[in-house]
Protein backbone atom coordinates (compact mmCIF):
# COMPACT_ATOMS: atom_id res chain seq x y z
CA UNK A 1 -6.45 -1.55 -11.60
CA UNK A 2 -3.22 -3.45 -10.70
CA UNK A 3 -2.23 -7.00 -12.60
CA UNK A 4 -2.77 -9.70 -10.05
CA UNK A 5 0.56 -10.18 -9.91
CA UNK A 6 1.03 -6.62 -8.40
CA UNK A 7 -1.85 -7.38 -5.87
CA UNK A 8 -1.47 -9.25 -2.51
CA UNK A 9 -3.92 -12.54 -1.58
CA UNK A 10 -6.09 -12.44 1.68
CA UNK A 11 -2.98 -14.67 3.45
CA UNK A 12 -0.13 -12.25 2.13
CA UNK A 13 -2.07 -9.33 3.56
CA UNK A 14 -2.97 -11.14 6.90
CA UNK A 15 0.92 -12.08 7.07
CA UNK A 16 1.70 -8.47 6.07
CA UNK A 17 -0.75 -7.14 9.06
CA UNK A 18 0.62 -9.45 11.12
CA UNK A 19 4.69 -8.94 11.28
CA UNK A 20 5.19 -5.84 8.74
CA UNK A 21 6.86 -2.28 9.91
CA UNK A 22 4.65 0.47 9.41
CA UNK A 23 5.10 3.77 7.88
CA UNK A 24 2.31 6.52 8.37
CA UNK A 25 1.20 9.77 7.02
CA UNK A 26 -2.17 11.57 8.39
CA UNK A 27 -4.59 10.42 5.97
CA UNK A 28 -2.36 7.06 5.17
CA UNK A 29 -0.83 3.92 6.74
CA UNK A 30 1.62 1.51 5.09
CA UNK A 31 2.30 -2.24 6.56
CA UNK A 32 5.09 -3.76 4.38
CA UNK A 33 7.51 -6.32 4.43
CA UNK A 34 10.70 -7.10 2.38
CA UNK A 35 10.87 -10.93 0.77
CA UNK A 36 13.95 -11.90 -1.20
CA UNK A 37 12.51 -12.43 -4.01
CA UNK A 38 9.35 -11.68 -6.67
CA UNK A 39 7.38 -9.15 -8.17
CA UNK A 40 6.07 -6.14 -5.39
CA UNK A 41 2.61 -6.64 -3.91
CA UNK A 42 0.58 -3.82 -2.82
CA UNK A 43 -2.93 -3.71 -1.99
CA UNK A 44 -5.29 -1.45 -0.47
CA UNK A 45 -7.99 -1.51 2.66
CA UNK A 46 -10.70 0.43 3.51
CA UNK A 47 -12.20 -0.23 6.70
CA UNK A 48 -15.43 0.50 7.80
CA UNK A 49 -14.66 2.98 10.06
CA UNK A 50 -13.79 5.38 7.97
CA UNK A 51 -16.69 5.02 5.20
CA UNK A 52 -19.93 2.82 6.24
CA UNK A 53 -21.51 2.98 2.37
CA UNK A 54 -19.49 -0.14 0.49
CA UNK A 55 -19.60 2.15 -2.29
CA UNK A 56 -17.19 4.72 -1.16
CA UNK A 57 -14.85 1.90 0.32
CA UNK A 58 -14.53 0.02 -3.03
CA UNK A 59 -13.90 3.51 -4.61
CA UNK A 60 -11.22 4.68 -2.51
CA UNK A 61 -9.33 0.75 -3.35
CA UNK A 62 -10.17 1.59 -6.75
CA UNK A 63 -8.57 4.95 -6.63
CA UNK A 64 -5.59 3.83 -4.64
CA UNK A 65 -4.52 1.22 -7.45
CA UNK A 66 -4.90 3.61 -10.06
CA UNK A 67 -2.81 6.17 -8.57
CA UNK A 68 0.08 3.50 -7.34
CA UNK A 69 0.35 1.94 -10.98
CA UNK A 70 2.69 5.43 -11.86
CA UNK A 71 5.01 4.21 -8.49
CA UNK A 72 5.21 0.39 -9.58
CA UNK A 73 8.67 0.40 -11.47
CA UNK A 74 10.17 2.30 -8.77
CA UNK A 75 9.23 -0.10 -6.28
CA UNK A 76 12.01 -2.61 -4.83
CA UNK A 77 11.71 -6.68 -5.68
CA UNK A 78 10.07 -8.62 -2.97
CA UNK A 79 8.00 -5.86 -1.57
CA UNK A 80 4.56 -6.34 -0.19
CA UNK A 81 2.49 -3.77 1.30
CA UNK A 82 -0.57 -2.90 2.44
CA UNK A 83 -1.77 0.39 2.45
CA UNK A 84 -4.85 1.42 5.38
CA UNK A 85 -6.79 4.27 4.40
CA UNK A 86 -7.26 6.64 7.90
CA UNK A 87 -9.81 9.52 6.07
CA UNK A 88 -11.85 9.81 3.36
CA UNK A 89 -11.21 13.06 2.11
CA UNK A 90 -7.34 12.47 1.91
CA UNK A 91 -5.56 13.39 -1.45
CA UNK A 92 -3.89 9.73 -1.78
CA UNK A 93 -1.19 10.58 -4.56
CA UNK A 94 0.63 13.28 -1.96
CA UNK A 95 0.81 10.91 0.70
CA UNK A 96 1.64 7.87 -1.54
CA UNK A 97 4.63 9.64 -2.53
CA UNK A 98 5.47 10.71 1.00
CA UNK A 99 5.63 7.20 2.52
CA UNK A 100 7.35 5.92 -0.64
CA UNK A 101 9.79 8.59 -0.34
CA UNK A 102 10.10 7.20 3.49
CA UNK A 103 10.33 3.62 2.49
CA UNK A 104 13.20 4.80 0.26
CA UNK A 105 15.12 6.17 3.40
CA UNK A 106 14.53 2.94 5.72
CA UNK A 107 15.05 0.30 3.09
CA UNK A 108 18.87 -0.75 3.22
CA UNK A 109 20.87 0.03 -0.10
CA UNK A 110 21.74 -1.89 -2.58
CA UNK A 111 25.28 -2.48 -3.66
């Protein structure tokens, strides 16, 4: 599981919903925006559409902060995203690393 710090409160995901670009895979979708400043924030939802039973929803959260804890120091300052899970049977890591490796292309360099 993710520090707090690393996770995103009900009002930075609702903000992040709200006004954040969004980068997709199949079985993935990320809403993110860029702050100045602070630690990144990621957090994960599973909606009910895509597993009824609580228990596989809190699961697949479970999973997703497990798997993003090996991404966290490549991450830039000030991000915070929310990741939407589309399926169920979706291998997360692969498609983690595919929208991070997208994120990398559309975030402007630093100098």
């Amino acid at each position: 599981m993710l520090q707090k710090r690393n996770r995103n409160d009900r009002k930075k995901v609702a903000s992040v919903l709200r006004s954040g670009e969004s980068l997709k895979t199949p079985n993935l979708q990320l809403k993110f925006l860029l702050e100045t400043a602070g630690n990144p924030q990621i957090s994960f939802i599973a909606p009910k559409t895509i597993a009824k039973n609580s228990v596989k929803r809190n699961f697949l959260r479970r999973r997703g902060y497990h798997l993003i804890q090996k991404h966290l120091s490549g991450l830039p300052t000030g991000l915070r995203g929310v990741f939407i899970f589309k399926r169920t049977d979706a291998n997360i890591e692969n498609d983690i690393k595919e929208i991070f490796n997208k994120l990398n292309r559309v975030l402007p360099k630093k100098t």
